[in-house]
N, C-alpha and C. Protein backbone atom coordinates (compact mmCIF):
# COMPACT_ATOMS: atom_id res chain seq x y z
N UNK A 1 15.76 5.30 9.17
CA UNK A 1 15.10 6.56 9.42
C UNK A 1 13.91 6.77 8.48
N UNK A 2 13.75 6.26 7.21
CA UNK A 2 13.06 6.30 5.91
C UNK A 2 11.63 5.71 6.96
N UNK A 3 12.23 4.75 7.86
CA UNK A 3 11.13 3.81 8.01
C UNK A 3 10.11 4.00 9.07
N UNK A 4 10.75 4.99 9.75
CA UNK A 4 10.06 5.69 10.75
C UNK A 4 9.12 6.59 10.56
N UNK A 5 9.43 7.51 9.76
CA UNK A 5 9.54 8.95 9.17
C UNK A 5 7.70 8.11 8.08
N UNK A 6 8.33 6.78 7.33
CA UNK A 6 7.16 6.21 6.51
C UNK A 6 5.99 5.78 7.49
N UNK A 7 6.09 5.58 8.38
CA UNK A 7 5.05 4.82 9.11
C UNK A 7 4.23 5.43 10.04
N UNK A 8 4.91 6.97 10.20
CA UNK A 8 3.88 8.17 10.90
C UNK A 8 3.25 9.03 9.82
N UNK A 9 3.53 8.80 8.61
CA UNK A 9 3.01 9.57 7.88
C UNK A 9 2.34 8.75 6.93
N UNK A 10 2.36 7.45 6.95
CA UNK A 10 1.18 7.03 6.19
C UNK A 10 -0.02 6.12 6.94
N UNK A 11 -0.03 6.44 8.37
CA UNK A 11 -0.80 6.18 8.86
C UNK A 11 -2.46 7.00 8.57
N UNK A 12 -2.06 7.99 8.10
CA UNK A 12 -2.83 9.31 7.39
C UNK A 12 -3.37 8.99 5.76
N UNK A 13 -2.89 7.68 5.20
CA UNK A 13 -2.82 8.03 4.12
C UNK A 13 -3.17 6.06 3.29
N UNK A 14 -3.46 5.37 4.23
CA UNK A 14 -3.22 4.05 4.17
C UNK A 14 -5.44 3.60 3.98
N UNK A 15 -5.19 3.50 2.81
CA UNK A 15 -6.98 2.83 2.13
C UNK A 15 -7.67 2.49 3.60
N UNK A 16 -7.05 1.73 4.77
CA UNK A 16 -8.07 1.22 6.09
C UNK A 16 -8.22 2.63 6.90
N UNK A 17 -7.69 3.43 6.39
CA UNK A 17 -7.63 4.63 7.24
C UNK A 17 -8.61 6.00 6.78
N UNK A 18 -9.50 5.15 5.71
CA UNK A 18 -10.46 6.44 4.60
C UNK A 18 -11.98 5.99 5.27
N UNK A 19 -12.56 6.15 4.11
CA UNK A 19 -13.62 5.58 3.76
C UNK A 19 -14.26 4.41 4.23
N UNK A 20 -15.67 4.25 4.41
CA UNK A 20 -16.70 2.98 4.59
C UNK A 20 -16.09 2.40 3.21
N UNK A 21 -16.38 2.97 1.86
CA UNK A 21 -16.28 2.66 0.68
C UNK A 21 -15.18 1.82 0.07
N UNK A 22 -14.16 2.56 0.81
CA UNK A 22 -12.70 1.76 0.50
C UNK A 22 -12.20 0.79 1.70
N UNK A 23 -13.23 0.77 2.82
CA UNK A 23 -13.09 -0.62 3.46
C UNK A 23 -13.60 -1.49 3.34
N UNK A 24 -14.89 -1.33 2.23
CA UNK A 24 -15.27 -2.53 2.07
C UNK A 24 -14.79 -2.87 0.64
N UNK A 25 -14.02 -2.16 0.33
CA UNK A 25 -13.66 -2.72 -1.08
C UNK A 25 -12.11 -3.32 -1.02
N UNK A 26 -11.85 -3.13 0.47
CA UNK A 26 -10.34 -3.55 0.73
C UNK A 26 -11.04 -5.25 1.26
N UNK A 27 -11.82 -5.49 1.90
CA UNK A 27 -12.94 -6.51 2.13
C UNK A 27 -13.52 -7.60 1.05
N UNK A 28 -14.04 -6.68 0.42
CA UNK A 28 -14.08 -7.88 -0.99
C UNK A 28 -12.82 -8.35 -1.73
N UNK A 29 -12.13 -7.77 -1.48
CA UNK A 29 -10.79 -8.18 -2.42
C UNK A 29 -10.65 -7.65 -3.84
N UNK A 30 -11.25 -5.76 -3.76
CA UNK A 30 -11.48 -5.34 -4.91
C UNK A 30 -10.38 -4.20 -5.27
N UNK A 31 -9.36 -3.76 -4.12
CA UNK A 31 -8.21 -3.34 -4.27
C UNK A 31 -7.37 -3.68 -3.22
N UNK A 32 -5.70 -3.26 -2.95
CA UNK A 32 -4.91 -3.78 -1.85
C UNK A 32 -3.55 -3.17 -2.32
N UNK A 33 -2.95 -4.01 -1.32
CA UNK A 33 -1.62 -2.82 -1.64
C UNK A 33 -0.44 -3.61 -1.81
N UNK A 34 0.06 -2.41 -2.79
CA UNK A 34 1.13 -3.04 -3.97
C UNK A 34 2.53 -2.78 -2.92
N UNK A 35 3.49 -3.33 -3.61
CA UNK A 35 5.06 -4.38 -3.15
C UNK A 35 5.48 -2.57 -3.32
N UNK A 36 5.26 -1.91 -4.58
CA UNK A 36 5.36 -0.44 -4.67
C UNK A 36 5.37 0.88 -3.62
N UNK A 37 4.81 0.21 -2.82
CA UNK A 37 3.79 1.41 -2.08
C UNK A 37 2.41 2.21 -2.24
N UNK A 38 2.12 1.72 -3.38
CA UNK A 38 0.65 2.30 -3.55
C UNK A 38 -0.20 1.11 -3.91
N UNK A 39 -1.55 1.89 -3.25
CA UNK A 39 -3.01 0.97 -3.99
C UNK A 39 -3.26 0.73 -5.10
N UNK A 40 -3.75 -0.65 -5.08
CA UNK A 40 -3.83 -1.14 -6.40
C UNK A 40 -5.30 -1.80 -6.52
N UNK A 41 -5.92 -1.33 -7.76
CA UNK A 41 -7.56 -2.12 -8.26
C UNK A 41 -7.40 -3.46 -8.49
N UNK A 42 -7.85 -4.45 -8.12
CA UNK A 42 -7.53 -5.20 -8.13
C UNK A 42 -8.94 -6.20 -9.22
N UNK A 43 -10.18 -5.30 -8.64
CA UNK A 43 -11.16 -6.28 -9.91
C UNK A 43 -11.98 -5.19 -9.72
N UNK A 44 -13.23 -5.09 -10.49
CA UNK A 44 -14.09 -3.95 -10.85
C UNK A 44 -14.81 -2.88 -9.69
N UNK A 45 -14.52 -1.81 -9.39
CA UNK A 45 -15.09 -1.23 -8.35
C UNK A 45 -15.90 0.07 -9.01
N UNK A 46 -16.41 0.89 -7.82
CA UNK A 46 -17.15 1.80 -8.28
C UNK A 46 -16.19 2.95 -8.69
N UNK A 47 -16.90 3.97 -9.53
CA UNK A 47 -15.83 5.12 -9.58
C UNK A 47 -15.59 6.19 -8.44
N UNK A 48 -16.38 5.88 -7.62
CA UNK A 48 -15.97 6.47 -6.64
C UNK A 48 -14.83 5.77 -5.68
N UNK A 49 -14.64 4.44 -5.77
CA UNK A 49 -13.39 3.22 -4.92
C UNK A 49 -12.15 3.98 -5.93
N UNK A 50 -12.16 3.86 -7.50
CA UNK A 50 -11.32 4.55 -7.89
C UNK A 50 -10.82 5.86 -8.05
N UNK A 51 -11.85 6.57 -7.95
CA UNK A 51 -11.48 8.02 -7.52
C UNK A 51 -10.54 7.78 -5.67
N UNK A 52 -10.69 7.34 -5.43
CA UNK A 52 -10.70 7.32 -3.78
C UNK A 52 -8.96 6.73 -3.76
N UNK A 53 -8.71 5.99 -4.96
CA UNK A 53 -7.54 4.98 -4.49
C UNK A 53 -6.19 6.22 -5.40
N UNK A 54 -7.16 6.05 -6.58
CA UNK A 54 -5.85 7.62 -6.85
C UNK A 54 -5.92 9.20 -6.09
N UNK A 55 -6.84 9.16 -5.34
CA UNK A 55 -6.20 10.41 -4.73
C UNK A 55 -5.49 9.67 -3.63
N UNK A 56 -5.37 8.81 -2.83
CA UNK A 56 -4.58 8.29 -1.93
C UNK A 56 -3.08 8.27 -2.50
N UNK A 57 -3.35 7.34 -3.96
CA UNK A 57 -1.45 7.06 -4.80
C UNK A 57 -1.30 8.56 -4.62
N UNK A 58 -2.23 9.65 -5.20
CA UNK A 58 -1.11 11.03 -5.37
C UNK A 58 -0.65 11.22 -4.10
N UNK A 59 -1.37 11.44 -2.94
CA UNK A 59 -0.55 11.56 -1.71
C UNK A 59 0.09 11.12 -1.35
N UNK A 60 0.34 9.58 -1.73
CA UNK A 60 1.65 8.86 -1.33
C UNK A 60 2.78 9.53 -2.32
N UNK A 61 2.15 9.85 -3.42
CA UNK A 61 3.38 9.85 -4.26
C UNK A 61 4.18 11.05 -3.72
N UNK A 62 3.57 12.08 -3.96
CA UNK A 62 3.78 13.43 -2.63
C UNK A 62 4.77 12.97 -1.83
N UNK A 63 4.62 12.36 -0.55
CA UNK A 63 5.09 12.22 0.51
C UNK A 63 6.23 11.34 0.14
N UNK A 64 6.23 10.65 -0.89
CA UNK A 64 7.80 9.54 -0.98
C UNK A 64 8.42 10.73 -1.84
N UNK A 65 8.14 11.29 -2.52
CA UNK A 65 8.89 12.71 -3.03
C UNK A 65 9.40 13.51 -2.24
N UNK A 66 8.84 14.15 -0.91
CA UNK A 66 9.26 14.66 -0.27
C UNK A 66 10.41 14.28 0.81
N UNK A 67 10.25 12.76 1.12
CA UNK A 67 11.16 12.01 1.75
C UNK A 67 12.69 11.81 1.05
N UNK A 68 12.07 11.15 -0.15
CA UNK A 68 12.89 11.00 -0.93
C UNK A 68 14.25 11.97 -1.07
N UNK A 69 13.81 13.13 -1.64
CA UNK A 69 14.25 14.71 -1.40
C UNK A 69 15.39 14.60 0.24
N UNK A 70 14.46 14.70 0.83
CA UNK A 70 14.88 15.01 2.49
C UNK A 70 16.04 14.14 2.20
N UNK A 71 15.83 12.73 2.19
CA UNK A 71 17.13 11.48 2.59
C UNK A 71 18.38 11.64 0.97
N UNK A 72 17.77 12.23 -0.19
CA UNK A 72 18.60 12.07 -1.26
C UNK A 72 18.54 10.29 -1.31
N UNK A 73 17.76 9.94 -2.33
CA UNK A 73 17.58 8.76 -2.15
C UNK A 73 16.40 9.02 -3.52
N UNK A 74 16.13 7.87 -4.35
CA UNK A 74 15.15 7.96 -4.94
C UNK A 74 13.53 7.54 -5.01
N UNK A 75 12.83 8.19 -5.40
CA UNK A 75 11.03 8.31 -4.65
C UNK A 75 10.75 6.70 -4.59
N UNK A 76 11.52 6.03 -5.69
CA UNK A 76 11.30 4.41 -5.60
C UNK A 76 11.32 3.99 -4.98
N UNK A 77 12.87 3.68 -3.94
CA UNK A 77 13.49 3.47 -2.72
C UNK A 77 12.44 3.68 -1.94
N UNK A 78 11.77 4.90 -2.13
CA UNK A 78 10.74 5.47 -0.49
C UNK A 78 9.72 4.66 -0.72
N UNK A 79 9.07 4.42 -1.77
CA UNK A 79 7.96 3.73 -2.31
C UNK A 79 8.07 1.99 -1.72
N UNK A 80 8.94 2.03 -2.10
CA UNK A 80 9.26 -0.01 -1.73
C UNK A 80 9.52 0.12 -0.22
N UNK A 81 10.06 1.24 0.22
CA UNK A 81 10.57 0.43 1.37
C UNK A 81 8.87 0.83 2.26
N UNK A 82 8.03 1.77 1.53
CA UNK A 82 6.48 1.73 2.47
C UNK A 82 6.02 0.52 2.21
N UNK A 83 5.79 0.12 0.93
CA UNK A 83 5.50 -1.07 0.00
C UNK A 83 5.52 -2.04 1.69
N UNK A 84 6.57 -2.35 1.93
CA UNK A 84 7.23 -3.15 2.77
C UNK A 84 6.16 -3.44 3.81
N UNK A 85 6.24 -2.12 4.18
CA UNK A 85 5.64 -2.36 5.31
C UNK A 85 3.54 -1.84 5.28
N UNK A 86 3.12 -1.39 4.17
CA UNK A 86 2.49 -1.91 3.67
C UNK A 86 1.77 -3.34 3.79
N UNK A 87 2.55 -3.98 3.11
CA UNK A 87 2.33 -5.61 2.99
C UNK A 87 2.35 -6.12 4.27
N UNK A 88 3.22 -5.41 5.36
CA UNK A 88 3.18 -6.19 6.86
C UNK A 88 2.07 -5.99 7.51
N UNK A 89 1.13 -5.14 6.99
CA UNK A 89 0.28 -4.71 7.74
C UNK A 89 -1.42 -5.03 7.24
N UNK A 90 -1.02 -5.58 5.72
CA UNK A 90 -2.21 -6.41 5.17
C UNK A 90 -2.57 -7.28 5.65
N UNK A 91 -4.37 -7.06 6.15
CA UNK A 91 -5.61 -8.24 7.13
C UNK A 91 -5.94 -8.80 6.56
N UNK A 92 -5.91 -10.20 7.13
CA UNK A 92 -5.91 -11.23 6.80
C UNK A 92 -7.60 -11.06 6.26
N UNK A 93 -7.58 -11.97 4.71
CA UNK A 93 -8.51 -12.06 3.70
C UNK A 93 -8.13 -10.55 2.49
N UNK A 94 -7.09 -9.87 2.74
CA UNK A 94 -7.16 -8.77 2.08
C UNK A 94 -6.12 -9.00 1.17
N UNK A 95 -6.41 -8.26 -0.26
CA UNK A 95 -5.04 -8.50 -1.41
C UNK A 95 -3.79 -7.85 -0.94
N UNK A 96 -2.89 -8.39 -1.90
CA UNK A 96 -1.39 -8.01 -2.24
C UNK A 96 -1.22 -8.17 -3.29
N UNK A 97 -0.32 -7.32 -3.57
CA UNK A 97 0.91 -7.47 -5.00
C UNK A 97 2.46 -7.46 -5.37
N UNK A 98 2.89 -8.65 -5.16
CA UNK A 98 4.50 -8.35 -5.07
C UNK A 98 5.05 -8.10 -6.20
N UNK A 99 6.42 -7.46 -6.48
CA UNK A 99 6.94 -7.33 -7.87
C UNK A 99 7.05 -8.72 -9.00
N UNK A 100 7.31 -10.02 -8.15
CA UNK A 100 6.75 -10.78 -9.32
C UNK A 100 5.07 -10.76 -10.03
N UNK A 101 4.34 -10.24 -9.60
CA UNK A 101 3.27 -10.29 -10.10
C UNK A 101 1.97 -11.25 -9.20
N UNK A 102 0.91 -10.94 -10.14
CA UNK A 102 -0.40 -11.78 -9.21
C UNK A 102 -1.12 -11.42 -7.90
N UNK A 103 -2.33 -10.63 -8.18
CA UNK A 103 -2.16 -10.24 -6.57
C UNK A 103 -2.39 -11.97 -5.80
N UNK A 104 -2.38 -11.56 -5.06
CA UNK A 104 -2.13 -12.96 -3.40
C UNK A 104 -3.42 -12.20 -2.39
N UNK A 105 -4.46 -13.64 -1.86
CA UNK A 105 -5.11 -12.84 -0.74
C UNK A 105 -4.63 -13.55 0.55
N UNK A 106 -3.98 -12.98 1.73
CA UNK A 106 -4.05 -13.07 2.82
C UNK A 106 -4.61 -14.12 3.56
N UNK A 107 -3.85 -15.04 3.71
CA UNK A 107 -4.36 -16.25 4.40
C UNK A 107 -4.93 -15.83 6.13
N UNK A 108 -5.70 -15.79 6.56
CA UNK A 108 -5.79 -15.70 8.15
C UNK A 108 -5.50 -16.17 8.61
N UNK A 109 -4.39 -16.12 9.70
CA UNK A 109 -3.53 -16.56 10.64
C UNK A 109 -2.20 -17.47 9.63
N UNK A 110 -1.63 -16.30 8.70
CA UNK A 110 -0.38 -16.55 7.84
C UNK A 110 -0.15 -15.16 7.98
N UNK A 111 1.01 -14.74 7.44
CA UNK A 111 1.84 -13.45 7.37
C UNK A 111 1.81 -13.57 5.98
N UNK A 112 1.97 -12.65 5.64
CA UNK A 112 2.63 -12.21 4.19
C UNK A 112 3.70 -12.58 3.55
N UNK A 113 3.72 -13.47 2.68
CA UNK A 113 5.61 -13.92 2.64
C UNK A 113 6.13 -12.99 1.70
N UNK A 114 6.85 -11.86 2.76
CA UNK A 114 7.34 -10.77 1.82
C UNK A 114 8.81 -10.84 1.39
N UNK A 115 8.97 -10.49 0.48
CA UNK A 115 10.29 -10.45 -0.75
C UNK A 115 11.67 -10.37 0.30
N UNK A 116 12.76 -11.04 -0.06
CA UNK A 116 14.19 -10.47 0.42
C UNK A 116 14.24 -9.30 1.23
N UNK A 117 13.72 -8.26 0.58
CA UNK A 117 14.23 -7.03 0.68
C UNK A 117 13.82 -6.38 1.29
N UNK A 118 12.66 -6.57 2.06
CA UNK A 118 11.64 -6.54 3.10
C UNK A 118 12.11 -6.56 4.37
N UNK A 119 13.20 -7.55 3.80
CA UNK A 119 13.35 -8.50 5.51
C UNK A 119 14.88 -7.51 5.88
């Protein structure tokens, strides 16, 4: 239900879904999205890419709070399991970050080889 509930509401809230600014910086490989659930800088951008990527984390953070809440479950839980799907939905040439570390860029025409817990 977490997963449903995550995937209509961060369709609103997902870096390809903003900005010229933050698509082309999802493009260069200058931020992408973390195993966490939120955007992550990944190498030097403007302050406006970073202004842009933390007001996105606060709204995620928001919304896995509020879920979180709803299911009794903790904001983490809500966080990883967007994380998840997140990562399923990263275009090919674009970063990642799994909990071992390192971001990873997106092979084109590869999937994401996402964690256990994913699956």
């Amino acid at each position: 239900m977490i997963g449903v509930a995550l995937a209509l509401a961060l369709t609103g809230t997902t870096g390809n879904a903003q900005t010229p600014a933050l698509n082309q910086a999802f493009a260069a490989g200058q931020i992408g999205e973390r195993y966490d659930g939120y955007l992550g800088v990944v190498g030097p951008v403007s302050t406006t890419v970073r202004s842009q990527v933390a007001t996105i984390n606060i709204r995620r953070r928001s919304l896995y709070n509020q879920l979180a809440g709803q299911r009794r479950v903790a904001p983490q839980e809500v966080g990883i399991t967007a994380g998840c799907q997140l990562l399923r939905n990263t275009g090919p040439g674009e970063m990642y970050l799994l909990a071992e570390g390192g971001w990873r860029r997106r092979v084109p025409g590869q999937a994401v080889q996402l964690p256990e817990y994913c699956r």
